[in-house]
Each structure stands twice: as C-alpha cells, then as structure tokens.
Protein backbone atom coordinates (compact mmCIF):
# COMPACT_ATOMS: atom_id res chain seq x y z
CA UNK A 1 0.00 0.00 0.00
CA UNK A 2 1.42 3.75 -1.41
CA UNK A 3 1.98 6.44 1.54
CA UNK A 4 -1.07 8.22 1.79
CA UNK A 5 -0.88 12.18 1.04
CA UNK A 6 -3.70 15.24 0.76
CA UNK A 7 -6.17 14.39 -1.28
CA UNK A 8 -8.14 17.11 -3.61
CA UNK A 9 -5.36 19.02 -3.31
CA UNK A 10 -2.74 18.30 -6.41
CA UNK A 11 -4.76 19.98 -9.67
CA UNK A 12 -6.72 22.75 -9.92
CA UNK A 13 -10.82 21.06 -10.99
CA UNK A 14 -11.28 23.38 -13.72
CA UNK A 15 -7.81 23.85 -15.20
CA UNK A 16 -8.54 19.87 -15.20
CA UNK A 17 -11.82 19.68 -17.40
CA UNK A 18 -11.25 22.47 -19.27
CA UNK A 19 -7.92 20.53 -20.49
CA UNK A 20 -10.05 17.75 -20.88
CA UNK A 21 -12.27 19.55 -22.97
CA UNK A 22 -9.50 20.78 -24.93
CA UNK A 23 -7.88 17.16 -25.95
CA UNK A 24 -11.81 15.71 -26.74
CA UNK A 25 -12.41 18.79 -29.26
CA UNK A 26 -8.81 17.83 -30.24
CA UNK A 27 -9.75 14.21 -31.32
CA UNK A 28 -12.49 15.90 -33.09
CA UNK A 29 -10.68 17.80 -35.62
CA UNK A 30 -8.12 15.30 -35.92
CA UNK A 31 -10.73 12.00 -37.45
CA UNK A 32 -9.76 11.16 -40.85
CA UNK A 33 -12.29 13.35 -43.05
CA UNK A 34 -13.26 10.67 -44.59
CA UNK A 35 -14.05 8.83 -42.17
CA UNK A 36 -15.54 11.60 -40.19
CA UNK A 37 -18.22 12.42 -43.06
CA UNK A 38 -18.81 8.51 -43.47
CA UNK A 39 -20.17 8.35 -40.08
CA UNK A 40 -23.58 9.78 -38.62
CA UNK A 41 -23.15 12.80 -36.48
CA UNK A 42 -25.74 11.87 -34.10
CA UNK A 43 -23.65 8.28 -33.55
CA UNK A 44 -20.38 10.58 -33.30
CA UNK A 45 -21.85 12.94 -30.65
CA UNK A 46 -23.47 10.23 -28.73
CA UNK A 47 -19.70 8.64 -28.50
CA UNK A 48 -18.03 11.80 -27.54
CA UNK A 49 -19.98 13.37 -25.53
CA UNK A 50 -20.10 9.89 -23.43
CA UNK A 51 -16.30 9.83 -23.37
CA UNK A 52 -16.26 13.49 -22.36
CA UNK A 53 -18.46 13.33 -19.19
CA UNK A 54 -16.94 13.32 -16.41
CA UNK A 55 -18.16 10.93 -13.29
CA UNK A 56 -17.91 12.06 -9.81
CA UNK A 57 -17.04 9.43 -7.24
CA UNK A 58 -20.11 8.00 -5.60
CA UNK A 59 -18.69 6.14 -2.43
CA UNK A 60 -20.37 3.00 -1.71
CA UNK A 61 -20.51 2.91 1.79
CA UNK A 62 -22.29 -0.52 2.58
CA UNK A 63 -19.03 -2.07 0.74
CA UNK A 64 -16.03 -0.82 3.23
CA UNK A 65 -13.92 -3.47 5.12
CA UNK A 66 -11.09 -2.74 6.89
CA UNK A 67 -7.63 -4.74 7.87
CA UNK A 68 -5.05 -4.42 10.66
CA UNK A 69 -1.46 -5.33 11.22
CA UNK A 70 1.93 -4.92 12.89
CA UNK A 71 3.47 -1.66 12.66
CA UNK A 72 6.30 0.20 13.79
CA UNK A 73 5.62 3.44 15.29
CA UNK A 74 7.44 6.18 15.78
CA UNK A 75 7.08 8.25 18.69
CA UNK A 76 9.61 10.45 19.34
CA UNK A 77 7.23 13.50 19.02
CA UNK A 78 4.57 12.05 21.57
CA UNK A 79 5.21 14.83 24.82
CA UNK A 80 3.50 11.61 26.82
CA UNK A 81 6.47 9.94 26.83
CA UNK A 82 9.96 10.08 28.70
CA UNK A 83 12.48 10.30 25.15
CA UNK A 84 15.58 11.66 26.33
CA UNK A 85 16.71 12.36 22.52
CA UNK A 86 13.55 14.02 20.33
CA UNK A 87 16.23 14.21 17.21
CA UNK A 88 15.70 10.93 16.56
CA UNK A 89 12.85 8.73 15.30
CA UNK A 90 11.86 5.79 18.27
CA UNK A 91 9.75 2.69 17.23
CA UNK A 92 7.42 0.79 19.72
CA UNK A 93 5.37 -1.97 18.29
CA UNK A 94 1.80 -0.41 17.54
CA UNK A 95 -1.13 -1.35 14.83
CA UNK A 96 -1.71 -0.46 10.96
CA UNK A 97 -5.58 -0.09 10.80
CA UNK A 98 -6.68 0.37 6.84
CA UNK A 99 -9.98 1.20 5.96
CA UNK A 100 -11.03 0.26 2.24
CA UNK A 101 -14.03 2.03 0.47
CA UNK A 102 -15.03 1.38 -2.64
CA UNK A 103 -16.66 3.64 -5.22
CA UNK A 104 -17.99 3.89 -9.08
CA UNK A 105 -16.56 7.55 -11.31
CA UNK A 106 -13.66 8.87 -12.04
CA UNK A 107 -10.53 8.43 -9.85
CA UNK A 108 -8.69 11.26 -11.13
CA UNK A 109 -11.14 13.73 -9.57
CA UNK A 110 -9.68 12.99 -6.09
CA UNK A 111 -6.60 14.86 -6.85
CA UNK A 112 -8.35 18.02 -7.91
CA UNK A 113 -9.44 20.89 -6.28
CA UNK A 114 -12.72 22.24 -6.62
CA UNK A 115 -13.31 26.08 -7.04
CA UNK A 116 -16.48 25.37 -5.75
CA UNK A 117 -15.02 24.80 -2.27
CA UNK A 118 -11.85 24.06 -0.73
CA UNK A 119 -10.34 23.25 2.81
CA UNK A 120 -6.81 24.16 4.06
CA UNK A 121 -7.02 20.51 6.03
CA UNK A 122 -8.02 18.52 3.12
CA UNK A 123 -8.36 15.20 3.89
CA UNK A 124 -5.89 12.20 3.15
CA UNK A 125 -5.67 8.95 2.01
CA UNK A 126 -4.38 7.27 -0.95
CA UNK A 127 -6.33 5.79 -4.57
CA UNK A 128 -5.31 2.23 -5.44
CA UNK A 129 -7.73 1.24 -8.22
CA UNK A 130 -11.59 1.80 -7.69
CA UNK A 131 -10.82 1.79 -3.60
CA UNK A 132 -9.91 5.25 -1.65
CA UNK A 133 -7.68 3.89 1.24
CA UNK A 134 -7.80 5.82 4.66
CA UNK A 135 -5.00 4.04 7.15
CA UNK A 136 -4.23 4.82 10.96
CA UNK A 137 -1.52 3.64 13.14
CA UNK A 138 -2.41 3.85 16.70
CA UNK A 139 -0.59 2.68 20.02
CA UNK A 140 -3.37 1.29 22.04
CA UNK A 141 -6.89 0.39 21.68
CA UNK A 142 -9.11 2.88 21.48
CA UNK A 143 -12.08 1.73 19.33
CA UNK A 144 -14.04 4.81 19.79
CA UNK A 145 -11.49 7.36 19.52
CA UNK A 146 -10.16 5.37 15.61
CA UNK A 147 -13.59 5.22 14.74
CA UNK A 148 -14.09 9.29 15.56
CA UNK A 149 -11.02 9.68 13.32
CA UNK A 150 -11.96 7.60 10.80
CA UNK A 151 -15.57 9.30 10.79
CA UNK A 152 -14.06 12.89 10.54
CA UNK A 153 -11.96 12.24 7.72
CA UNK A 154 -14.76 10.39 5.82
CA UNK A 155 -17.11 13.15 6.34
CA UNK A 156 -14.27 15.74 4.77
CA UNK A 157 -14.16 13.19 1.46
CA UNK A 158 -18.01 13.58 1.25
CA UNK A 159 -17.69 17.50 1.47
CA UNK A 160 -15.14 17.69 -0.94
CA UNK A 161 -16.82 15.37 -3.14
CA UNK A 162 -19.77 17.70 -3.05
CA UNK A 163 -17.95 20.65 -4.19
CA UNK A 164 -16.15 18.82 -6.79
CA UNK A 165 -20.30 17.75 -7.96
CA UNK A 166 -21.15 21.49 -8.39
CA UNK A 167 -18.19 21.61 -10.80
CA UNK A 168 -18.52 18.61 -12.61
CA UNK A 169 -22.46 19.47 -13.32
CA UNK A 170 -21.63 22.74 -14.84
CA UNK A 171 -19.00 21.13 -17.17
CA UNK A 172 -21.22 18.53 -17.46
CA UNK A 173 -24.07 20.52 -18.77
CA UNK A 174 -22.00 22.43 -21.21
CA UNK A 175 -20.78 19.51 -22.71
CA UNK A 176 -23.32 18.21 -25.10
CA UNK A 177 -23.86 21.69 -27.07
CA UNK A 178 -19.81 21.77 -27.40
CA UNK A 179 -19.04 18.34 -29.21
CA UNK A 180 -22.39 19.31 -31.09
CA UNK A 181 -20.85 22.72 -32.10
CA UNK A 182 -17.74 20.86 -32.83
CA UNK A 183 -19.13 17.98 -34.89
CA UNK A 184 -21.54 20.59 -36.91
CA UNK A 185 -18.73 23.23 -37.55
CA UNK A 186 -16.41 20.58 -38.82
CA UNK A 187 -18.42 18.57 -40.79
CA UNK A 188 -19.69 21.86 -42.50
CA UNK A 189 -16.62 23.27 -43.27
CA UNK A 190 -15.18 19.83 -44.55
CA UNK A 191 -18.24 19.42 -47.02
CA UNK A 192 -17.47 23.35 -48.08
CA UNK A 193 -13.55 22.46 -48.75
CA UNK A 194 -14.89 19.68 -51.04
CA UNK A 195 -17.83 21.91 -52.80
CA UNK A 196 -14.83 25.09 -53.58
CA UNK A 197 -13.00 22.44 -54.92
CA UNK A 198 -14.96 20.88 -57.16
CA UNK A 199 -16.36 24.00 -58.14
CA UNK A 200 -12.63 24.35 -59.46
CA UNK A 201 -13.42 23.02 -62.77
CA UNK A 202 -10.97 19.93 -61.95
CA UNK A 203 -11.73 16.21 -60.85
CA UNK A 204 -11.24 15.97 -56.63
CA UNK A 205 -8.81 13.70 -56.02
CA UNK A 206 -8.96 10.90 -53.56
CA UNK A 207 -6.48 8.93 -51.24
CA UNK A 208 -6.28 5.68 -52.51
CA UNK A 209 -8.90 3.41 -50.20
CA UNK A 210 -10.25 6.07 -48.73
CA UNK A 211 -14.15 6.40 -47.97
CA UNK A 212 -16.18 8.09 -50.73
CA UNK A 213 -19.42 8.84 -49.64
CA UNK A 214 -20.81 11.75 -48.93
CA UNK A 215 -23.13 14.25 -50.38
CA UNK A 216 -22.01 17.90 -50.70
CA UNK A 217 -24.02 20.84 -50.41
CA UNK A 218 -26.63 21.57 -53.53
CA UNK A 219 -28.27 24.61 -55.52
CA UNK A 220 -32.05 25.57 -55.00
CA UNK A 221 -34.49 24.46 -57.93
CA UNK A 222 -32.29 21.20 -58.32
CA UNK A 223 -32.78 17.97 -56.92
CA UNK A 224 -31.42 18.44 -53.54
CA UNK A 225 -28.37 16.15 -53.60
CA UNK A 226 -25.12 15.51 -55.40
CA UNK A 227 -23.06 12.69 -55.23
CA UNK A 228 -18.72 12.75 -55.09
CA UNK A 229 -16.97 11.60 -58.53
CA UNK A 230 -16.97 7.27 -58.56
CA UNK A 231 -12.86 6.10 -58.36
CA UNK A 232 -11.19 2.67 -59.20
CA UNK A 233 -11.32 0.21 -61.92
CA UNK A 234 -15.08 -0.45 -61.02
CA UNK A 235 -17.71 2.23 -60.96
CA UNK A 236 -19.33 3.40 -57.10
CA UNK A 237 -22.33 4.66 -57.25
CA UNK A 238 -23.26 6.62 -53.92
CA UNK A 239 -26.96 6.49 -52.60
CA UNK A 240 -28.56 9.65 -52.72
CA UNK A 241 -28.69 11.56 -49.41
CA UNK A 242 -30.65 14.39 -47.99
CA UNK A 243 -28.22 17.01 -46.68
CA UNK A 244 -29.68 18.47 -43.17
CA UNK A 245 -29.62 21.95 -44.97
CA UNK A 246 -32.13 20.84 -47.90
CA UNK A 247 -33.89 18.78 -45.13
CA UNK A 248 -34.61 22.00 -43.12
CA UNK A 249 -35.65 23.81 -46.19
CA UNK A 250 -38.28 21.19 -46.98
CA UNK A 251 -39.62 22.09 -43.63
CA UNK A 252 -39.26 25.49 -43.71
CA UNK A 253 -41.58 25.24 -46.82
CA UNK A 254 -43.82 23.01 -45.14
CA UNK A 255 -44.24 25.28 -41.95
CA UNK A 256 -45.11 28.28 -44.46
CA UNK A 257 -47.66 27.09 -45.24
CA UNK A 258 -49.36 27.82 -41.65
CA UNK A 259 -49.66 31.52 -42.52
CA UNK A 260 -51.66 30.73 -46.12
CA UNK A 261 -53.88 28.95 -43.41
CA UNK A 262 -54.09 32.14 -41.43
CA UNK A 263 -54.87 33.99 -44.04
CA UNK A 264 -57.99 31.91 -45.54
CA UNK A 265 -59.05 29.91 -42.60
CA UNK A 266 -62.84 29.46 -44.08
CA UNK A 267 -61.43 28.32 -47.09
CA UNK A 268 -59.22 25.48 -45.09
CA UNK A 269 -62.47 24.59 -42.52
CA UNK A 270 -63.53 21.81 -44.30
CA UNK A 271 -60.94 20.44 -45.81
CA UNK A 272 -59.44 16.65 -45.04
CA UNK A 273 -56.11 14.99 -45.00
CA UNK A 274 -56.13 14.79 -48.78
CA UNK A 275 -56.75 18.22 -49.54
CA UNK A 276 -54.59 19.50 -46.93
CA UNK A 277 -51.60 17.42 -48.61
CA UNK A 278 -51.92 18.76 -51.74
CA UNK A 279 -51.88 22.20 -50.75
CA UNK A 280 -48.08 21.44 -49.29
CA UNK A 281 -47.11 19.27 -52.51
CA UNK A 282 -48.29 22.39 -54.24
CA UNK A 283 -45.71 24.47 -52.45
CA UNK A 284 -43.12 21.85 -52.43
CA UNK A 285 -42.97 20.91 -56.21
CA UNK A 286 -42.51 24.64 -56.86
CA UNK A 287 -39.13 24.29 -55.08
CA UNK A 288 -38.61 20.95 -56.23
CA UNK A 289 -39.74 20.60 -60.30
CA UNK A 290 -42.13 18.90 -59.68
CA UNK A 291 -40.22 15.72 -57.62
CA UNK A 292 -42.76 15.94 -54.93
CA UNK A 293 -45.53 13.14 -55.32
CA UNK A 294 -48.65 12.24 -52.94
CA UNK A 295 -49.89 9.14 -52.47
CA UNK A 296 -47.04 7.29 -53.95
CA UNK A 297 -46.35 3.58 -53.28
CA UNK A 298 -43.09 3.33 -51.65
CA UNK A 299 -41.64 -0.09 -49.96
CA UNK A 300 -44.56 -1.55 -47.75
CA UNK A 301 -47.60 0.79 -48.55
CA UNK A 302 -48.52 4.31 -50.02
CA UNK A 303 -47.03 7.56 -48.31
CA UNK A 304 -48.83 11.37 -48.45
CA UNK A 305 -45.54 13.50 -49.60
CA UNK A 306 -42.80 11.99 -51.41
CA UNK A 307 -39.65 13.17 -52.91
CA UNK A 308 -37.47 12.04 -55.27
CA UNK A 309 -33.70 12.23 -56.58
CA UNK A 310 -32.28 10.27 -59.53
CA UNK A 311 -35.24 7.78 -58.88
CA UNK A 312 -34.24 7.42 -55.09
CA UNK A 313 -36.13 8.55 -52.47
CA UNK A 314 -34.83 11.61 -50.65
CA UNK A 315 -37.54 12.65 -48.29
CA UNK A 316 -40.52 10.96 -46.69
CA UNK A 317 -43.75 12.56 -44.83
CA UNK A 318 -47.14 11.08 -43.50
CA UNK A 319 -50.03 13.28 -42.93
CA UNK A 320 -52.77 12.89 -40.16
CA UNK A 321 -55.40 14.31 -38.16
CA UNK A 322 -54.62 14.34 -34.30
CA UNK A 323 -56.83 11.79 -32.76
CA UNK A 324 -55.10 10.67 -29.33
CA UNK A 325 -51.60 9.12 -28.39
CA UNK A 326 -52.30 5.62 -30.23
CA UNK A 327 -52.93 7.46 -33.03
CA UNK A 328 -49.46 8.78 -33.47
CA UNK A 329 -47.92 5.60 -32.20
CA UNK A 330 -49.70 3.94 -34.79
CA UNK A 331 -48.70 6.74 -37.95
CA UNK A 332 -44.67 6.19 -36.27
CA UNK A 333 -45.13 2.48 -37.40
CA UNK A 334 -46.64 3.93 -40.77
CA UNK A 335 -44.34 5.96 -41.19
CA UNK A 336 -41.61 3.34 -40.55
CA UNK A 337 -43.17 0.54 -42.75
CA UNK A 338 -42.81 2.97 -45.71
CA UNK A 339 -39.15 3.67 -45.53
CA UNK A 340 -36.86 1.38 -47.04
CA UNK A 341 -32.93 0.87 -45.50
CA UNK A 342 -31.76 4.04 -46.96
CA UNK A 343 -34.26 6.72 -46.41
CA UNK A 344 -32.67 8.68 -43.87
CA UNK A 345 -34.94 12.03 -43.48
CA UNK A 346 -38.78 11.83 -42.72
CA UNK A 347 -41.41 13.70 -41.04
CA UNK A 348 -44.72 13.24 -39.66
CA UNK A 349 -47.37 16.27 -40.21
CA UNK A 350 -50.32 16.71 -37.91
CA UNK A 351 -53.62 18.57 -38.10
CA UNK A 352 -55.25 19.92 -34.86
CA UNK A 353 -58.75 21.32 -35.48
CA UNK A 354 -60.52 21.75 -32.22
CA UNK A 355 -59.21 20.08 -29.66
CA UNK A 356 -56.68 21.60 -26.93
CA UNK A 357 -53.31 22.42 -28.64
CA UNK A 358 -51.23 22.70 -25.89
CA UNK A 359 -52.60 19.24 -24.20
CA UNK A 360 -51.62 17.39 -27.76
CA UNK A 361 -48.26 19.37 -27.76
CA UNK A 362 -47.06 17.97 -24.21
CA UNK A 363 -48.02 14.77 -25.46
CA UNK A 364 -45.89 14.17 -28.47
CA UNK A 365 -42.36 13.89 -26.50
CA UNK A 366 -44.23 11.31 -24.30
CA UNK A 367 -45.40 8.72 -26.88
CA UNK A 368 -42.49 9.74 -29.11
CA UNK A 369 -39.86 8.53 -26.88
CA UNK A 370 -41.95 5.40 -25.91
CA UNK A 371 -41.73 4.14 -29.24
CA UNK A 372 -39.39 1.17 -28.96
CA UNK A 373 -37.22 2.68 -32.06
CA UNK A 374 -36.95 6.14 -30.60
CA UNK A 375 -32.95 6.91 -30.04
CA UNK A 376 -32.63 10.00 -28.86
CA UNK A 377 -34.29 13.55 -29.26
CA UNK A 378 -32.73 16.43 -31.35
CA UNK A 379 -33.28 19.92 -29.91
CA UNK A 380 -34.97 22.15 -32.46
CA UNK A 381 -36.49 26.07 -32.17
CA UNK A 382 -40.43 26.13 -32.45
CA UNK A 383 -43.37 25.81 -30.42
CA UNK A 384 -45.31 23.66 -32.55
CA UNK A 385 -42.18 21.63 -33.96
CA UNK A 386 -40.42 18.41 -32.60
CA UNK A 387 -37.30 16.34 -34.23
CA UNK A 388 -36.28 12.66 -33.72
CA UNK A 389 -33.81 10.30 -34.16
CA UNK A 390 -35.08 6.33 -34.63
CA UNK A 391 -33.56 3.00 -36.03
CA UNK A 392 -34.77 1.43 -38.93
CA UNK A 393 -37.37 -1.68 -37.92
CA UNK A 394 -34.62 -4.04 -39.33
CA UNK A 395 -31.73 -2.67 -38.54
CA UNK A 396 -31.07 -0.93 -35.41
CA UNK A 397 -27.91 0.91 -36.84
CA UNK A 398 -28.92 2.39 -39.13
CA UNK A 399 -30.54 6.03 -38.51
CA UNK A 400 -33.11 8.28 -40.07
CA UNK A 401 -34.76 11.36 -38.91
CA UNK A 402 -38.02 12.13 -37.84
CA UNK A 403 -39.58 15.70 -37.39
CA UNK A 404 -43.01 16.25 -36.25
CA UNK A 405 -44.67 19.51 -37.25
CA UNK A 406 -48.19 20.32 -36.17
CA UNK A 407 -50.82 22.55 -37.67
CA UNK A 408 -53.73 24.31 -36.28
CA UNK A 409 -56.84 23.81 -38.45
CA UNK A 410 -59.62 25.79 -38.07
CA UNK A 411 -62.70 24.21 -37.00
C-alpha cells in the first residue's frame, strides 16, 4: 500500500476539465475526413460526448472493510512519553488499521481541487484502483477514539466530493452543445472544402482506399443532392442523401404554409387529409420541379408526400389528423413501414382542429420517446415543432430522422 498524502489538493478542478475539454475537441478535428463524413453525427456525438463526461465518485458505503497489522511506530514526538533524545525517530510496536471504500466515477477527480469549495485541512488517504484507502496507526486500543477519526476524515471526502459535484455538473451541462458545435462546424466546413474544390473546374482527387461517400451541399431548384466523382477500376455509385440543410428547407416550406392557413381559414375549414396534402405538394414541387408526389407507393404501402432524386427517395412525410396518443404511435409504425434501408430524413405532419393544442403538444415527447425505435431527441427552435432520431425496424444501426410539425386547423 502507497503512503497516503492530501487528497483534492494536487490539480486545480477546472484547469482539469477544461484541459479535458481541450484534448476531446482535439480528437475531433483530428478523425480522418473521410471517415468523419462517413459516419452519422448523431452516432459521433453520442460517443463523444459519453467519453467526455466526467463521473464524480459515488462512495459506496455498505461495501467498506477494513484490515489491521503490525506496525512500527514512531514516537519520538509524543510529549507523553519520557524520550531523552527528540532528534531521533523511536519505534514501539503499535497497529496499521486500513480502511477500504469502494466507489464507481472517475478516480482522477480525487486529486483536484474544486473552485467550488476548498479546505486548508483537506483530507488524506491514498487511490489504489476503484478503492480510496484511509490508514491509521495507533498505540493502544481505542475503538471509539479510531472510529471518531476515521468518521471525521470520511465526512471531509463527502464534502469535498460535493464541491467537486457542483463543478462537474456545470461542465457537465455544457458539454453536449460543445461536441455538437464541434461535430456541426467541422463537418460543415469539410463538405465546403470539397464543394470550392470541385467547383474548381478539376476532378477531386482521392487517397487511394479512402471512404467516398458523402453528399455535398446543392443549388435551390435542383434535386437536392449531389453525389462525389466514382474512383477505381469499377464504378461506385453513392446512394442519394438528404443534406440536413435541404432537409430544413423542406420544412421550412412546409411550416409556411401555416400563414396561407391564417390567411384563408374558411377556405381550409372543411378540408381533409387529402386536400390539406396537396396544398403542401403544391408548395413543395414549386421548389422541387415537380419531384414531390402524394400518395405514392413506396416499400410496404402508399405515403402522403414523397420526394425524389435520380429515382431514389430523398424525403418521406405522412399526414394525419390528431386523434389521441395511439394514433401517433400507430402513424410512427406507418411511417416506418414505408421507408426502405436508406431513407434517412422523414417527417410526420399533424392537423389539430378543435381540440386543446397545448394538451396534444405535451403529449408528443411522451409517446415519441416510448416508441421502442426512438434513439434520442434532437433539440430544435419552435413551439409547434419536434425532431427525432429512430432505427430502422430491421436494422437498429442504421438512422433516419423524424420531425413532427403540427398545424392548427380551423374548425
């Protein structure tokens, strides 16, 4: 067993994390580009920002044992006894008491110092492995009086421990947006380097065995994707794919159409799902040249908006009238049924005509996330607007989007 020494007392907790921060933005930037565009951003943050976090240590109390043994003690300081010569150390036979406590997080963080809270008594001990060690030698017997000890110095770990939570939380909290940020700025500038130079005039060139695909960003009135220049004695031909940017304009077209609405409600009060769909393909195929189809068999059934790329799908949306939680459940597994492996970027619309808006709105995270393909939620601005990330219903790594947009009706 190591000498024990102060503990939360070596590093500085911030200096620490913010270091820490610095080397997992560093790994970031430094993923093959290739590579880095090959693989889904959502997959990419999950991993980071999992590696990033860091995990205070949670003591686990109802695990401590403890062990004893011979020890020589020196007591030349001790003004209890009769030492004619205080300049030099004098053993007696005494006892090694060791207390073991386990705990789950990050040993590391024992060394730092929180700015949340500090001591000038810290407390000491030493780390072997997942176990903080606290050890006493005493001269006598004394149960109560090691057990006080031992107490006091335990409580001090907790304290500490509880400052170094308040700092860990707040860098903690940060995190996420940061590797997002990171990921988003990287992966848009890469796709930009590629775009200038194609837009050259001359062929991009390629590392031999390198990853090719990608899609790079596209023009308005075309079909919204573009595929990287096929290499080696056989032909590749990329699938088509959806760039977030198009994706959101889609959207963005789709939401505009709330305002026609407020402008001519009586002219939208009777209207079904149909005729509500055809007002957005309407909108859409003047974008789009007229790629945007309704009622279009795709895979397993028919679909209300599809688009279309090079005879590959490119975006997928299902239309519906609120009618309860099941309902939506039920227009997810639609939706899902429609979309083959490599449809990536979908979206569910909903009509609300009469019914409490703000009662259907709380619902949507709820039966959203229950859906046993849900992965995890994606942020977005908007009252009336929620975005998704599930797994394929074959194939539970491989990722598309789904945003749900909802639309007041009027009655």
């Amino acid at each position: 067993m190591s000498e024990p020494g102060q503990l939360f007392s070596e590093f500085d907790l911030r200096g620490a994390l913010e270091n820490h921060e610095r080397k997992l933005l560093q790994e970031i930037s430094q993923i093959d580009p290739n590579e880095f565009l090959n693989t889904s951003p959502t997959k990419l943050a999950e991993y980071f920002i999992d590696k990033g976090t860091a995990h205070v240590p949670v003591l686990q109390y109802d695990r401590i044992t403890s062990s004893q043994e011979e020890a020589k003690v020196d007591v030349s300081q001790n003004p209890g006894r009769a030492i004619f010569d205080r300049t030099q150390p004098f053993y007696i036979t005494g006892t090694l008491v060791a207390f073991f406590i386990p705990f789950e997080g990050d040993a590391e963080l024992f060394k730092c110092r929180a700015a949340s809270g500090f001591t000038f008594n810290p407390p000491t001990g030493v780390i072997e492995g997942s176990e903080l060690i606290m050890s006493y030698t005493i001269t006598d017997h004394d149960q109560g009086a090691l057990r006080q000890r031992f107490d006091n110095e335990l409580e001090k770990v907790k304290v500490a421990l509880g400052w170094t939570a308040t700092d860990v939380q707040q860098f903690n909290d940060a995190l996420p947006t940061k590797v997002r940020d990171s990921i988003e700025a990287r992966r848009e500038k890469l796709l930009r380097d590629r775009g200038l130079v194609e837009s050259l005039g001359f062929p991009l060139r390629e590392r031999e065995g390198a990853p090719r695909t990608y899609a790079v960003p596209t023009q308005r009135q075309k079909p919204p994707v573009r595929r990287p220049k096929p290499t080696g004695a056989k032909p590749f031909t990329p699938e088509p794919e959806l760039l977030m940017e198009e994706y959101e304009h889609i959207l963005e077209i789709m939401s505009s159409m709330v305002h026609v609405i407020e402008k001519s409600p009586a002219s939208f009060k009777e209207m079904k799902e149909e005729d509500l769909r055809q007002h957005f393909l309407v909108q859409l195929n003047g974008h789009y040249l007229g790629q945007a189809t309704g009622e279009t068999f795709n895979f397993h059934g028919k679909t209300d908006i599809l688009i279309r790329a090079d005879d590959k799908n490119v975006f997928i949306a299902e239309c519906k009238f609120w009618q309860g939680p099941k309902s939506l459940s039920e227009t997810i597994d639609q939706l899902l049924g429609y979309v083959s492996w490599r449809d990536t970027k979908t979206a569910i619309v909903l009509f609300n005509r009469g019914k409490n808006l703000s009662n259907i709105l709380a619902k949507i995270p709820e039966v959203t996330k229950a859906h046993p393909n849900f992965k995890s939620e994606i942020v977005i601005a908007g009252e009336t607007s929620f975005r998704y990330v599930f797994h394929h219903r074959d194939d539970p790594n491989r990722e598309l989007v789904i945003s749900v947009l909802v639309f007041e009706v009027p009655e």
